[in-house]
PDB file of N, CA and C in Angstrom:
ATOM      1  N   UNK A   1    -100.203 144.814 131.514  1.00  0.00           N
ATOM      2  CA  UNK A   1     -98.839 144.544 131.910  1.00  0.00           C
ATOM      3  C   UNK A   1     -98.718 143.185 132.602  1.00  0.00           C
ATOM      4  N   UNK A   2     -99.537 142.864 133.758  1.00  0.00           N
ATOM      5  CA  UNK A   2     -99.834 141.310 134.324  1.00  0.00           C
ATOM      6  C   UNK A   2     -99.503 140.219 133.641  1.00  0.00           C
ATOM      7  N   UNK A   3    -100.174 140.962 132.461  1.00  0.00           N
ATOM      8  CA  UNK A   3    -100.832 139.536 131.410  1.00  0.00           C
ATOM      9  C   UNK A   3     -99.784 138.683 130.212  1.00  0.00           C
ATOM     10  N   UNK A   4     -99.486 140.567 129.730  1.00  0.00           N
ATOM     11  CA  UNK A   4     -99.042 140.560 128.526  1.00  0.00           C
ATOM     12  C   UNK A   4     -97.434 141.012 128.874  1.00  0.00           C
ATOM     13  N   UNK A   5     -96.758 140.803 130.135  1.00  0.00           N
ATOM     14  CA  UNK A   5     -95.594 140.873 130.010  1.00  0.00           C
ATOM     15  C   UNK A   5     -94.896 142.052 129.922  1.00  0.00           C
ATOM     16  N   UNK A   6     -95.327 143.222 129.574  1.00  0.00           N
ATOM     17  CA  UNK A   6     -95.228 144.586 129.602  1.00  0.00           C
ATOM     18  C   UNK A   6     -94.752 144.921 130.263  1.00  0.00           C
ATOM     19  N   UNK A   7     -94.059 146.377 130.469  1.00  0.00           N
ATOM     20  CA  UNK A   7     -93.416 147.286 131.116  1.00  0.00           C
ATOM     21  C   UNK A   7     -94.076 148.514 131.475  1.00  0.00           C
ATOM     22  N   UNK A   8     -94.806 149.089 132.562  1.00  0.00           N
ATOM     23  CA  UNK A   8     -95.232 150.299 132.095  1.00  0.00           C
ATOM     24  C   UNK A   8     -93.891 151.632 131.916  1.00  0.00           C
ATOM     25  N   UNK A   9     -94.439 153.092 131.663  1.00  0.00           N
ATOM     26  CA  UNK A   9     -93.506 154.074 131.859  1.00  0.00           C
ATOM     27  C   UNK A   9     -92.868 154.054 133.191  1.00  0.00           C
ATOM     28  N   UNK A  10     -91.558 154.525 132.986  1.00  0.00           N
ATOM     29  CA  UNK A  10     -90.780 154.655 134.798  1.00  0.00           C
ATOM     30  C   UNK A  10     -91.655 156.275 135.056  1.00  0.00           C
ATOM     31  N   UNK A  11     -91.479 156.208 135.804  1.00  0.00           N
ATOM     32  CA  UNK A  11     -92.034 157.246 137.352  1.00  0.00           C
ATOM     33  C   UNK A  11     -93.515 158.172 136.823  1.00  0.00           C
ATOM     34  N   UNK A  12     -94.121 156.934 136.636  1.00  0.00           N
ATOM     35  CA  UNK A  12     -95.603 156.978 135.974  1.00  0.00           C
ATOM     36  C   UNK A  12     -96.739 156.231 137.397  1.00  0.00           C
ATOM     37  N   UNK A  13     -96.335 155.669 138.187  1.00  0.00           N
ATOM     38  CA  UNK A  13     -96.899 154.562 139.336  1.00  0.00           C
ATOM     39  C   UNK A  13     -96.949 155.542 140.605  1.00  0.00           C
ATOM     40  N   UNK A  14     -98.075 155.626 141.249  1.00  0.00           N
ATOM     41  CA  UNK A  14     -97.994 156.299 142.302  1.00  0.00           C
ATOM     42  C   UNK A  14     -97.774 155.579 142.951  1.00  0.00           C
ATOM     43  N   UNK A  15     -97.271 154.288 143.462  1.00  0.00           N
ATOM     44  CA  UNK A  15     -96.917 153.384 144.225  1.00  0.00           C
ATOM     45  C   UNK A  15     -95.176 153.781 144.637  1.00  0.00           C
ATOM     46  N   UNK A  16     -94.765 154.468 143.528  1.00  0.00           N
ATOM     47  CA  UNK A  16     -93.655 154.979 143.382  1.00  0.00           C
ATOM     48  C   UNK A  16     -93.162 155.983 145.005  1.00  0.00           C
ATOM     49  N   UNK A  17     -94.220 156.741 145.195  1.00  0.00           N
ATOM     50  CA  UNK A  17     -94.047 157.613 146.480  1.00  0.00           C
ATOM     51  C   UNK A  17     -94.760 156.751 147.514  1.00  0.00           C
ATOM     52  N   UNK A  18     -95.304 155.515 147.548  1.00  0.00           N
ATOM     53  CA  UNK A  18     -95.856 155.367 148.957  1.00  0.00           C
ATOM     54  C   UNK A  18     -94.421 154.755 149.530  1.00  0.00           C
ATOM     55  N   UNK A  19     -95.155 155.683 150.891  1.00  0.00           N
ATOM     56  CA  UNK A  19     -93.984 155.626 152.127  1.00  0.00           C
ATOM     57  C   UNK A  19     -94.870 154.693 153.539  1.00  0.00           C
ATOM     58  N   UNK A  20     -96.106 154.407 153.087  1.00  0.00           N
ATOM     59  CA  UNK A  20     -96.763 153.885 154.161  1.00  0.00           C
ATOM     60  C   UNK A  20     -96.326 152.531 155.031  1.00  0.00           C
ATOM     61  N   UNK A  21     -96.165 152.189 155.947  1.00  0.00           N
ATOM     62  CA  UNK A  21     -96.405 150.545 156.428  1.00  0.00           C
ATOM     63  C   UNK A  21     -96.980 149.565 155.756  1.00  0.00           C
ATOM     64  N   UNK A  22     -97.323 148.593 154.820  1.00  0.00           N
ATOM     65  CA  UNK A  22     -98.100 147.517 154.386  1.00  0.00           C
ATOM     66  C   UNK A  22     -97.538 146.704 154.225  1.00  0.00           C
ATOM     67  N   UNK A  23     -98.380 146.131 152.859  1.00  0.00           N
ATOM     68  CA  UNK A  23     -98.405 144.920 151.841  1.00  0.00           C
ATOM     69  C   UNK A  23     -98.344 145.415 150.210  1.00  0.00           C
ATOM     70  N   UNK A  24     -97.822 144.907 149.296  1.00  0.00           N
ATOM     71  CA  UNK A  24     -98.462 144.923 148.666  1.00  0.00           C
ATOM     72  C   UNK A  24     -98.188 143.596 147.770  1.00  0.00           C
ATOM     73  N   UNK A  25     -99.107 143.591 147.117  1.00  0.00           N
ATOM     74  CA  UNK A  25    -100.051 142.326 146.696  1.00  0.00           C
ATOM     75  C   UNK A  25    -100.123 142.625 145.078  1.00  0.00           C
ATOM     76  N   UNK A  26    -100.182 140.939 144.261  1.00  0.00           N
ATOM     77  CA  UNK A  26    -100.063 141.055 143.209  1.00  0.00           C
ATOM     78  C   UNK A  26    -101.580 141.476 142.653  1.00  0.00           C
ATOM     79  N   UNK A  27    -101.726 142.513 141.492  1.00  0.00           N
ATOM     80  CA  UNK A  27    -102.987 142.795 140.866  1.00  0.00           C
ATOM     81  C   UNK A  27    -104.289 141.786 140.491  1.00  0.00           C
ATOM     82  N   UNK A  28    -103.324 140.595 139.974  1.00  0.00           N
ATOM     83  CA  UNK A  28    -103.902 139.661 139.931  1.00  0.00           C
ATOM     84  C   UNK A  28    -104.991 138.956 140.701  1.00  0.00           C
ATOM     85  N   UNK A  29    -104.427 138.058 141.613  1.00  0.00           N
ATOM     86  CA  UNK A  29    -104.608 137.287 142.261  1.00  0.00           C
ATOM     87  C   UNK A  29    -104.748 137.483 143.984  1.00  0.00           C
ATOM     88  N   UNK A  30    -104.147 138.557 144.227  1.00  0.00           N
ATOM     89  CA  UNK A  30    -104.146 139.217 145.674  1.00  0.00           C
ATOM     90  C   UNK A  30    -103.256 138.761 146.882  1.00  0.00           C
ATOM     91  N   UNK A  31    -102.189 138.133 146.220  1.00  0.00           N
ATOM     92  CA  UNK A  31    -101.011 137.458 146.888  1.00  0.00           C
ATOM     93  C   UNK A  31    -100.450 138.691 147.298  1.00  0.00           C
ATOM     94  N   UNK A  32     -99.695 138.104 148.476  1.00  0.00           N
ATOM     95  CA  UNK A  32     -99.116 139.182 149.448  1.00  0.00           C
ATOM     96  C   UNK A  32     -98.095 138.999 148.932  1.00  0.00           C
ATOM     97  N   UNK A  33     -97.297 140.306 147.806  1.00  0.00           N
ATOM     98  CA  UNK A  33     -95.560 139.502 147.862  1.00  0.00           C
ATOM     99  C   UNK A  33     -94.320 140.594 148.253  1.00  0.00           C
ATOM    100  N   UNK A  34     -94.791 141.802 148.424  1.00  0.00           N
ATOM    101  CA  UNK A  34     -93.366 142.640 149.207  1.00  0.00           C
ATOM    102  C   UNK A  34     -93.821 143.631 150.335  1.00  0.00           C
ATOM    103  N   UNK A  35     -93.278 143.697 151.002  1.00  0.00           N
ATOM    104  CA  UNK A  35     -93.091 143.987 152.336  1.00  0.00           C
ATOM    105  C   UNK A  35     -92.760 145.923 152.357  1.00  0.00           C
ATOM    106  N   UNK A  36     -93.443 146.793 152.376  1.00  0.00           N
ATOM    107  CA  UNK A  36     -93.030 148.031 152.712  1.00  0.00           C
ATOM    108  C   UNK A  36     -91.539 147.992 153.090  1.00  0.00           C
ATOM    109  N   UNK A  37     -91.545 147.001 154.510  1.00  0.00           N
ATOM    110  CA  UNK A  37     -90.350 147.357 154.607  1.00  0.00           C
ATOM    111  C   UNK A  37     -89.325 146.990 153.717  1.00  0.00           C
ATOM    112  N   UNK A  38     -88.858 146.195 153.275  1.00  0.00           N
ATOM    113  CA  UNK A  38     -87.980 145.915 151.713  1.00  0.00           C
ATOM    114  C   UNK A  38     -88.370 146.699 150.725  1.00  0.00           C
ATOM    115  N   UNK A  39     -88.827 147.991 150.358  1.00  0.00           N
ATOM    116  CA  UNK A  39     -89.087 148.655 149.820  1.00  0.00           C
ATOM    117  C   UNK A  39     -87.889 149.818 149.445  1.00  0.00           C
ATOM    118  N   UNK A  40     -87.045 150.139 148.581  1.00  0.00           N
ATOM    119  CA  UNK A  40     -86.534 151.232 148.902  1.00  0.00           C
ATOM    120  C   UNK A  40     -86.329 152.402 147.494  1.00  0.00           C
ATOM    121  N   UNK A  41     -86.113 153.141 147.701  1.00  0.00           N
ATOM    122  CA  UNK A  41     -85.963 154.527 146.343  1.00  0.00           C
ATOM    123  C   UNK A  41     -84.597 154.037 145.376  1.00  0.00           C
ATOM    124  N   UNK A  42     -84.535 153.608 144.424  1.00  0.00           N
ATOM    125  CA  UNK A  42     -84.081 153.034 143.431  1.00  0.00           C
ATOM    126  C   UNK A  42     -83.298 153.696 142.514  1.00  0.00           C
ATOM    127  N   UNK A  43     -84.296 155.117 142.283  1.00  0.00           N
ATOM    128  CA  UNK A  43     -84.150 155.810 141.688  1.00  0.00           C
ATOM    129  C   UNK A  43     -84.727 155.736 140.268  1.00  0.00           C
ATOM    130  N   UNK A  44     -84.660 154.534 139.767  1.00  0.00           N
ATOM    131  CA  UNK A  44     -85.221 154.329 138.623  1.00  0.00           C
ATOM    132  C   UNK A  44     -86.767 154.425 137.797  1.00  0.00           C
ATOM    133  N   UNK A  45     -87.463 154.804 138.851  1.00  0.00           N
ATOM    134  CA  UNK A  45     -88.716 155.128 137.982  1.00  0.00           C
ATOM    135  C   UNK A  45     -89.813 153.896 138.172  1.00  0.00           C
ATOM    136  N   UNK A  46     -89.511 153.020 139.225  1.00  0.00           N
ATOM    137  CA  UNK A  46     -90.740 152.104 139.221  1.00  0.00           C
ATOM    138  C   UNK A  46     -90.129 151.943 140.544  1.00  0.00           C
ATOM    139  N   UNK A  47     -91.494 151.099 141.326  1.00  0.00           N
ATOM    140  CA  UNK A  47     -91.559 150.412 142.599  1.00  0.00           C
ATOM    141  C   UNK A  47     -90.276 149.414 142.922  1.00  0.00           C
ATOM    142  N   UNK A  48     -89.485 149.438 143.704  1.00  0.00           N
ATOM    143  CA  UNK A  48     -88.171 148.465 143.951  1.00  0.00           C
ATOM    144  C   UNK A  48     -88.017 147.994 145.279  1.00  0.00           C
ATOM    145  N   UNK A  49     -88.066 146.789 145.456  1.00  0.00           N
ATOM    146  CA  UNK A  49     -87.601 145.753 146.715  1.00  0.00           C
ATOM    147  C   UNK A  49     -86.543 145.025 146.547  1.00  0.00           C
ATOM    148  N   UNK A  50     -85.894 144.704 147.658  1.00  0.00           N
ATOM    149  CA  UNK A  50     -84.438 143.795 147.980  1.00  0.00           C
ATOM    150  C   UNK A  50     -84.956 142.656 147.626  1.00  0.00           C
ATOM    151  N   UNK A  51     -86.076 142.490 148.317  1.00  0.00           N
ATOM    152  CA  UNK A  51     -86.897 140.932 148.836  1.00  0.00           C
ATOM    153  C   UNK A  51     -88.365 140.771 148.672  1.00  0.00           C
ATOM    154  N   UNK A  52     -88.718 139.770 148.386  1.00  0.00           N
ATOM    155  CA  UNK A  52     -90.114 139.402 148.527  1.00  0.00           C
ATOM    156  C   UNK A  52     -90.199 139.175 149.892  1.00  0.00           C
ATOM    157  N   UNK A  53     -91.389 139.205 150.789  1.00  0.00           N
ATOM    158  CA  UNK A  53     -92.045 138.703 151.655  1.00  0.00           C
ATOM    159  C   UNK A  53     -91.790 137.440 151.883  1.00  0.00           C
ATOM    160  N   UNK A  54     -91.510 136.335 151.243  1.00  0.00           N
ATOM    161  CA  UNK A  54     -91.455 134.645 151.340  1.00  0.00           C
ATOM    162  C   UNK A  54     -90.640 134.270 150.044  1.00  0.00           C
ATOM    163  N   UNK A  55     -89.941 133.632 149.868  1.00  0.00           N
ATOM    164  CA  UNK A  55     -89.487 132.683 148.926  1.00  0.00           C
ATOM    165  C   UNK A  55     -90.417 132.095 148.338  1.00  0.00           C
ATOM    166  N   UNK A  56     -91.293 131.466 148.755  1.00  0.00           N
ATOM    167  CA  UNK A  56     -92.344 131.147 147.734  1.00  0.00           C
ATOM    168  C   UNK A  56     -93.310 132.207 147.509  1.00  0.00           C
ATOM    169  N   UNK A  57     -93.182 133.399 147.658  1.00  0.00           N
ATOM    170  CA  UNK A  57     -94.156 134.469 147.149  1.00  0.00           C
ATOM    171  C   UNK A  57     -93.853 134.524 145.766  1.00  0.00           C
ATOM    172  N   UNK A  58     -93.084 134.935 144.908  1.00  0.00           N
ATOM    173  CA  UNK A  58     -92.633 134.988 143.610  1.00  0.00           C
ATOM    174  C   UNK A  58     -91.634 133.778 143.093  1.00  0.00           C
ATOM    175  N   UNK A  59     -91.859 133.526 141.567  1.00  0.00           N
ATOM    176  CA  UNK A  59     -90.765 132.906 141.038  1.00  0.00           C
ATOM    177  C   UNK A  59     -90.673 133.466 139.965  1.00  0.00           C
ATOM    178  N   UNK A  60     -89.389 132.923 139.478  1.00  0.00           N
ATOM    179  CA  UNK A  60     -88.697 133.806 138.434  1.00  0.00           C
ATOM    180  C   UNK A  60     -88.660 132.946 137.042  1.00  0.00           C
ATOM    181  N   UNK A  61     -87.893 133.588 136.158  1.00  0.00           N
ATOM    182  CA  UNK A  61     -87.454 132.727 135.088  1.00  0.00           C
ATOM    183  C   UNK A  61     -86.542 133.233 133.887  1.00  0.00           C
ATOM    184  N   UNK A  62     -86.063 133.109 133.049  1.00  0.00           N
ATOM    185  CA  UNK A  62     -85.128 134.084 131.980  1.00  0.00           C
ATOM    186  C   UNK A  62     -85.621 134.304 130.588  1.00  0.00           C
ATOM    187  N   UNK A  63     -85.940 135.958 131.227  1.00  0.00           N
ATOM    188  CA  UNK A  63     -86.219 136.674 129.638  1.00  0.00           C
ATOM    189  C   UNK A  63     -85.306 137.143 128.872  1.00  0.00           C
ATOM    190  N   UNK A  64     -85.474 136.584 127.419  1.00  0.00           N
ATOM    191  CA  UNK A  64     -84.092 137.580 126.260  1.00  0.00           C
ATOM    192  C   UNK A  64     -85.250 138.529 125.504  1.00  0.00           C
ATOM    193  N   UNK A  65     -85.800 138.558 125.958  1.00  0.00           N
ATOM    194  CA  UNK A  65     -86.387 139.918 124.845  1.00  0.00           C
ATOM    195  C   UNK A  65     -85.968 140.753 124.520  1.00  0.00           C
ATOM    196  N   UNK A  66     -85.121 141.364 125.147  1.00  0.00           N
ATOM    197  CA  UNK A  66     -84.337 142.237 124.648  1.00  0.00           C
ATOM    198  C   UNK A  66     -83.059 141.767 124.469  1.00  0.00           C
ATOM    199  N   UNK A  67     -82.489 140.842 123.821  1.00  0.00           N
ATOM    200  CA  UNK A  67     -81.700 140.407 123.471  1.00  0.00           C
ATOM    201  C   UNK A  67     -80.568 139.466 123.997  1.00  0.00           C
ATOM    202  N   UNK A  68     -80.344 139.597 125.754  1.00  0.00           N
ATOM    203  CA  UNK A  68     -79.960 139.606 126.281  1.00  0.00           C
ATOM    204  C   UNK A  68     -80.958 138.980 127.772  1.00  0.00           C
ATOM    205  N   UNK A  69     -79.812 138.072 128.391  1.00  0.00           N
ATOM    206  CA  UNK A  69     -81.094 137.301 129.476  1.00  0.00           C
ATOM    207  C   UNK A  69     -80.994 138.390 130.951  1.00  0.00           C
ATOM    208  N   UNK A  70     -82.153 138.407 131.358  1.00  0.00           N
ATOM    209  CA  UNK A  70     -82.753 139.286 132.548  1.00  0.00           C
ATOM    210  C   UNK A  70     -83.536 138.320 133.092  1.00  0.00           C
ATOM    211  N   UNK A  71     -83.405 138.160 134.534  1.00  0.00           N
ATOM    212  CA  UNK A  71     -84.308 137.829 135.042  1.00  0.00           C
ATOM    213  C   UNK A  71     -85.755 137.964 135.719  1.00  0.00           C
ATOM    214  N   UNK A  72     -86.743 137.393 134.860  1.00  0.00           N
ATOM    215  CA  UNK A  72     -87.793 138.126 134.912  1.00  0.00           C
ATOM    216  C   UNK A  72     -88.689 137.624 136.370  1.00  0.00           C
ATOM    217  N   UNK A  73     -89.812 138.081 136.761  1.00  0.00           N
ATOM    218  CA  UNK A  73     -90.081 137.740 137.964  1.00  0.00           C
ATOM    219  C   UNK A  73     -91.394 137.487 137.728  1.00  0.00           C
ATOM    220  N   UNK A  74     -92.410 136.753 138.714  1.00  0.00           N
ATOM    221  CA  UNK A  74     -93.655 136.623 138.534  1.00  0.00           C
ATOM    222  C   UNK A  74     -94.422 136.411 139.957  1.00  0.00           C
ATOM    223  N   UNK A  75     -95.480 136.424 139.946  1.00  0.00           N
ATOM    224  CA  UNK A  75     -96.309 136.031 140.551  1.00  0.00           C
ATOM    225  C   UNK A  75     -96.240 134.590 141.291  1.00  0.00           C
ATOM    226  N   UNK A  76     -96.244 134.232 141.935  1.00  0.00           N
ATOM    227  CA  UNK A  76     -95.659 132.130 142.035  1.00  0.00           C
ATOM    228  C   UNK A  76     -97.614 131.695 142.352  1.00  0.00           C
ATOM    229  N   UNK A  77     -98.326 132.526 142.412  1.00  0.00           N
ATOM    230  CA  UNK A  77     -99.736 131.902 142.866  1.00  0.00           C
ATOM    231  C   UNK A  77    -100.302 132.287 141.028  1.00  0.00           C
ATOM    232  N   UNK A  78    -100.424 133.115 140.323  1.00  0.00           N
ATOM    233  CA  UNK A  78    -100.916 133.276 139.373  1.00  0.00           C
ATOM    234  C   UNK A  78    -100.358 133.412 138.341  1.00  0.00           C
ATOM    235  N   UNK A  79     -98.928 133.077 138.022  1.00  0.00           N
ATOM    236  CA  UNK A  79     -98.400 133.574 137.302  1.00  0.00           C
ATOM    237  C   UNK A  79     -98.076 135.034 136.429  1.00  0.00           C
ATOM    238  N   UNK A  80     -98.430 135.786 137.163  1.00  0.00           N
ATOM    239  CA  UNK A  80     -98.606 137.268 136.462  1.00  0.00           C
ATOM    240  C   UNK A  80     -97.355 137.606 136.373  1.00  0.00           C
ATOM    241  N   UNK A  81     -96.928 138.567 135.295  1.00  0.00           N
ATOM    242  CA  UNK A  81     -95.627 139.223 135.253  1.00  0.00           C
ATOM    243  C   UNK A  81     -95.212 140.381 136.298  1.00  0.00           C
ATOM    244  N   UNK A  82     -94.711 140.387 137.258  1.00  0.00           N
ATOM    245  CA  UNK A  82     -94.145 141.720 137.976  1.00  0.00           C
ATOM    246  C   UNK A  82     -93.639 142.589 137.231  1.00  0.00           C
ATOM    247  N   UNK A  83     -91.719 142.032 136.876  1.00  0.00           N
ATOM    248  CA  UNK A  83     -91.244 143.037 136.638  1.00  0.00           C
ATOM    249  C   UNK A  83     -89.679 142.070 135.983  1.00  0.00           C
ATOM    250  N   UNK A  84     -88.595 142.676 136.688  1.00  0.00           N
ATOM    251  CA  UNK A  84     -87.200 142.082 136.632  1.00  0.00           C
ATOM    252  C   UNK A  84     -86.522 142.184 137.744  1.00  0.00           C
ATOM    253  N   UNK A  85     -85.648 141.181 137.986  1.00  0.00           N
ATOM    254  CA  UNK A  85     -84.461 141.389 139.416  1.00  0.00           C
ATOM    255  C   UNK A  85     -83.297 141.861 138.994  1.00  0.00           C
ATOM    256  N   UNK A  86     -82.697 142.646 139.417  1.00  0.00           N
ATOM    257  CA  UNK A  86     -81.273 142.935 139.335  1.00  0.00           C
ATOM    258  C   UNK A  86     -80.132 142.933 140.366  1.00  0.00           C
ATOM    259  N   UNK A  87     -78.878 142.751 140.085  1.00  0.00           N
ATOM    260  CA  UNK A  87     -77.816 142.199 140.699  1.00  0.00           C
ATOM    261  C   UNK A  87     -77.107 143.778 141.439  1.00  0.00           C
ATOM    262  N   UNK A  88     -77.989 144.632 141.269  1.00  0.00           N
ATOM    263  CA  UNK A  88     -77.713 146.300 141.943  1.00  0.00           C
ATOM    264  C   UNK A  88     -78.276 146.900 142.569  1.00  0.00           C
ATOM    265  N   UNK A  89     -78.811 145.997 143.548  1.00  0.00           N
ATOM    266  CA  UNK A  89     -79.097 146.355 144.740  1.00  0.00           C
ATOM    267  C   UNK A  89     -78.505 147.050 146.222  1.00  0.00           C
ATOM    268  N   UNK A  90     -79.300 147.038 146.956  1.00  0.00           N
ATOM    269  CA  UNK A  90     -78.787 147.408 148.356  1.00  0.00           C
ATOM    270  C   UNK A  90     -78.544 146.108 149.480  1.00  0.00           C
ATOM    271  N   UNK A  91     -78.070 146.358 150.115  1.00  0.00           N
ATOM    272  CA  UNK A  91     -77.962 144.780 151.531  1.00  0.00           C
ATOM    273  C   UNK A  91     -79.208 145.230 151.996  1.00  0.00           C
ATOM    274  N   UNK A  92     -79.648 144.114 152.316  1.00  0.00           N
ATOM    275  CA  UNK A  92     -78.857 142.396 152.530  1.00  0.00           C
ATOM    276  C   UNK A  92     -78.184 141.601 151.875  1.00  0.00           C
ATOM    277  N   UNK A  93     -79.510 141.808 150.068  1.00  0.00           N
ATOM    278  CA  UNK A  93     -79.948 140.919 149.311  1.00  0.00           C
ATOM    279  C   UNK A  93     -78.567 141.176 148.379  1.00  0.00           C
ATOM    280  N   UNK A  94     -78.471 142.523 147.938  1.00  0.00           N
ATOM    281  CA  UNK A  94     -78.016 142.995 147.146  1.00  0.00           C
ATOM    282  C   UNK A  94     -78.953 142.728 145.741  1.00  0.00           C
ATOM    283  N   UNK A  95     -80.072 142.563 145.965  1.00  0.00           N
ATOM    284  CA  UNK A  95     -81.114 142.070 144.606  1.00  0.00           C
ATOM    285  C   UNK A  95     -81.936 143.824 144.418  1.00  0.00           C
ATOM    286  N   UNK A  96     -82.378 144.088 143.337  1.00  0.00           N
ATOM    287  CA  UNK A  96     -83.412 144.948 143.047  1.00  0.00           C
ATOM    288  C   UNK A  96     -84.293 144.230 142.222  1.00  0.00           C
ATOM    289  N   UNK A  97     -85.713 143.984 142.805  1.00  0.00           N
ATOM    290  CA  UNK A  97     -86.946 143.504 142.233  1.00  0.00           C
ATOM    291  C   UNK A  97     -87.345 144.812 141.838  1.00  0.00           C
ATOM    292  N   UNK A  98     -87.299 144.753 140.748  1.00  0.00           N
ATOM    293  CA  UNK A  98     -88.040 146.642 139.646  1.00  0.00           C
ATOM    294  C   UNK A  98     -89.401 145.969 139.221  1.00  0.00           C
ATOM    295  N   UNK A  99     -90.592 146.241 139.779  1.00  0.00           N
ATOM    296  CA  UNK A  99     -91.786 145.921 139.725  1.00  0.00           C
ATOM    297  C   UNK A  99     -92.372 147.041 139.092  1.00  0.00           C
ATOM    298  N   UNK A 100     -93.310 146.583 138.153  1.00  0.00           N
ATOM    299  CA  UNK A 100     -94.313 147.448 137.443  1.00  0.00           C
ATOM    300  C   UNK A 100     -95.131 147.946 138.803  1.00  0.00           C
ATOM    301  N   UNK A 101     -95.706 148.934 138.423  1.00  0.00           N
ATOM    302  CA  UNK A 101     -96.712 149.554 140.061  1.00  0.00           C
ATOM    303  C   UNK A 101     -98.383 148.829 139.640  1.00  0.00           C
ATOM    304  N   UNK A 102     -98.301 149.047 138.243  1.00  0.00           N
ATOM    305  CA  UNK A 102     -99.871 148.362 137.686  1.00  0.00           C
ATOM    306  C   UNK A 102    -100.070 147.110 138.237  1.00  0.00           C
ATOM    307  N   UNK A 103     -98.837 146.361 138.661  1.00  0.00           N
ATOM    308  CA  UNK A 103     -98.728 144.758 138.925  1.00  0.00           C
ATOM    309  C   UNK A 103     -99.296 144.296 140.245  1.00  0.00           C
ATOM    310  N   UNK A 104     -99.171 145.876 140.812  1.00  0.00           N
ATOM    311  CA  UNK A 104     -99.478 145.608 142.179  1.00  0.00           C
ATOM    312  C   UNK A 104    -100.540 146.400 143.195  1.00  0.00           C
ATOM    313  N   UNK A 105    -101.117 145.765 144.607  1.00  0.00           N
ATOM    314  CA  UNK A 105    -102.185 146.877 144.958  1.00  0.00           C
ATOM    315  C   UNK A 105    -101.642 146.767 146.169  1.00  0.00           C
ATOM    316  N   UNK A 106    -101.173 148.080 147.025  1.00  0.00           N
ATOM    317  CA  UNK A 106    -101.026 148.661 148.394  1.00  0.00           C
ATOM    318  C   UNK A 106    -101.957 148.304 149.156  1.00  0.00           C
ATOM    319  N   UNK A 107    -101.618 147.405 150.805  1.00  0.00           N
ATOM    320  CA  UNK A 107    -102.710 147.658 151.673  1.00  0.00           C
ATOM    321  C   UNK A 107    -102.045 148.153 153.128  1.00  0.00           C
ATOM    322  N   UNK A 108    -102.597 148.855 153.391  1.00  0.00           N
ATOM    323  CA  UNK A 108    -101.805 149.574 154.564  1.00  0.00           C
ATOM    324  C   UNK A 108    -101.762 148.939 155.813  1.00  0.00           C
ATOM    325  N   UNK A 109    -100.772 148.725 156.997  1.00  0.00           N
ATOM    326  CA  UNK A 109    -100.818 148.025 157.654  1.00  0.00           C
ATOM    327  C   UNK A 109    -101.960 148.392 159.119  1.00  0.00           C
TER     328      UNK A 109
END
């Protein structure tokens, strides 16, 4: 999924239920990029944040793969694929970062 841009299944990620304090960090490369706390239940079946950790933690760019442009998200240290942002979020941001869970590794605070 990192690599090749992929999607895994929604509510397939046990990252899905962590409720812990941390980090978590891209699979890749081991960049710190969302914050537990910006973390919230989405509903949708994968890991979801308002916010990255830093502005320069992730950058983005525009996917039509499916026909239509989405903004896709990445890694900003390794380029790896996360996931997509969306404009249906919660405040602050009003953003939802829908992150693959494979993309990423939990470290507890």
């Amino acid at each position: 999924m990192l690599r090749q841009e992929g999607t895994e299944r929604s509510f397939t990620s046990p990252l899905n239920k962590e409720k812990r304090k941390g980090t978590f960090h891209c699979a890749g490369c081991d960049n710190a990029l969302y914050s537990s706390t910006a973390k919230y239940d989405s509903g949708t079946g994968w890991p979801s944040f308002w916010q990255a950790v830093d502005k320069r933690a992730v950058g983005t760019s525009t996917d039509y793969k499916i026909g239509y442009p989405r903004t896709e998200v990445h890694c900003a240290d390794c380029g790896g694929h996360l996931g997509h942002i969306f404009d249906d979020g919660p405040r602050p941001t009003g953003k939802r970062h829908c992150i693959n869970g494979v993309a990423l590794k939990f470290r507890p605070a």
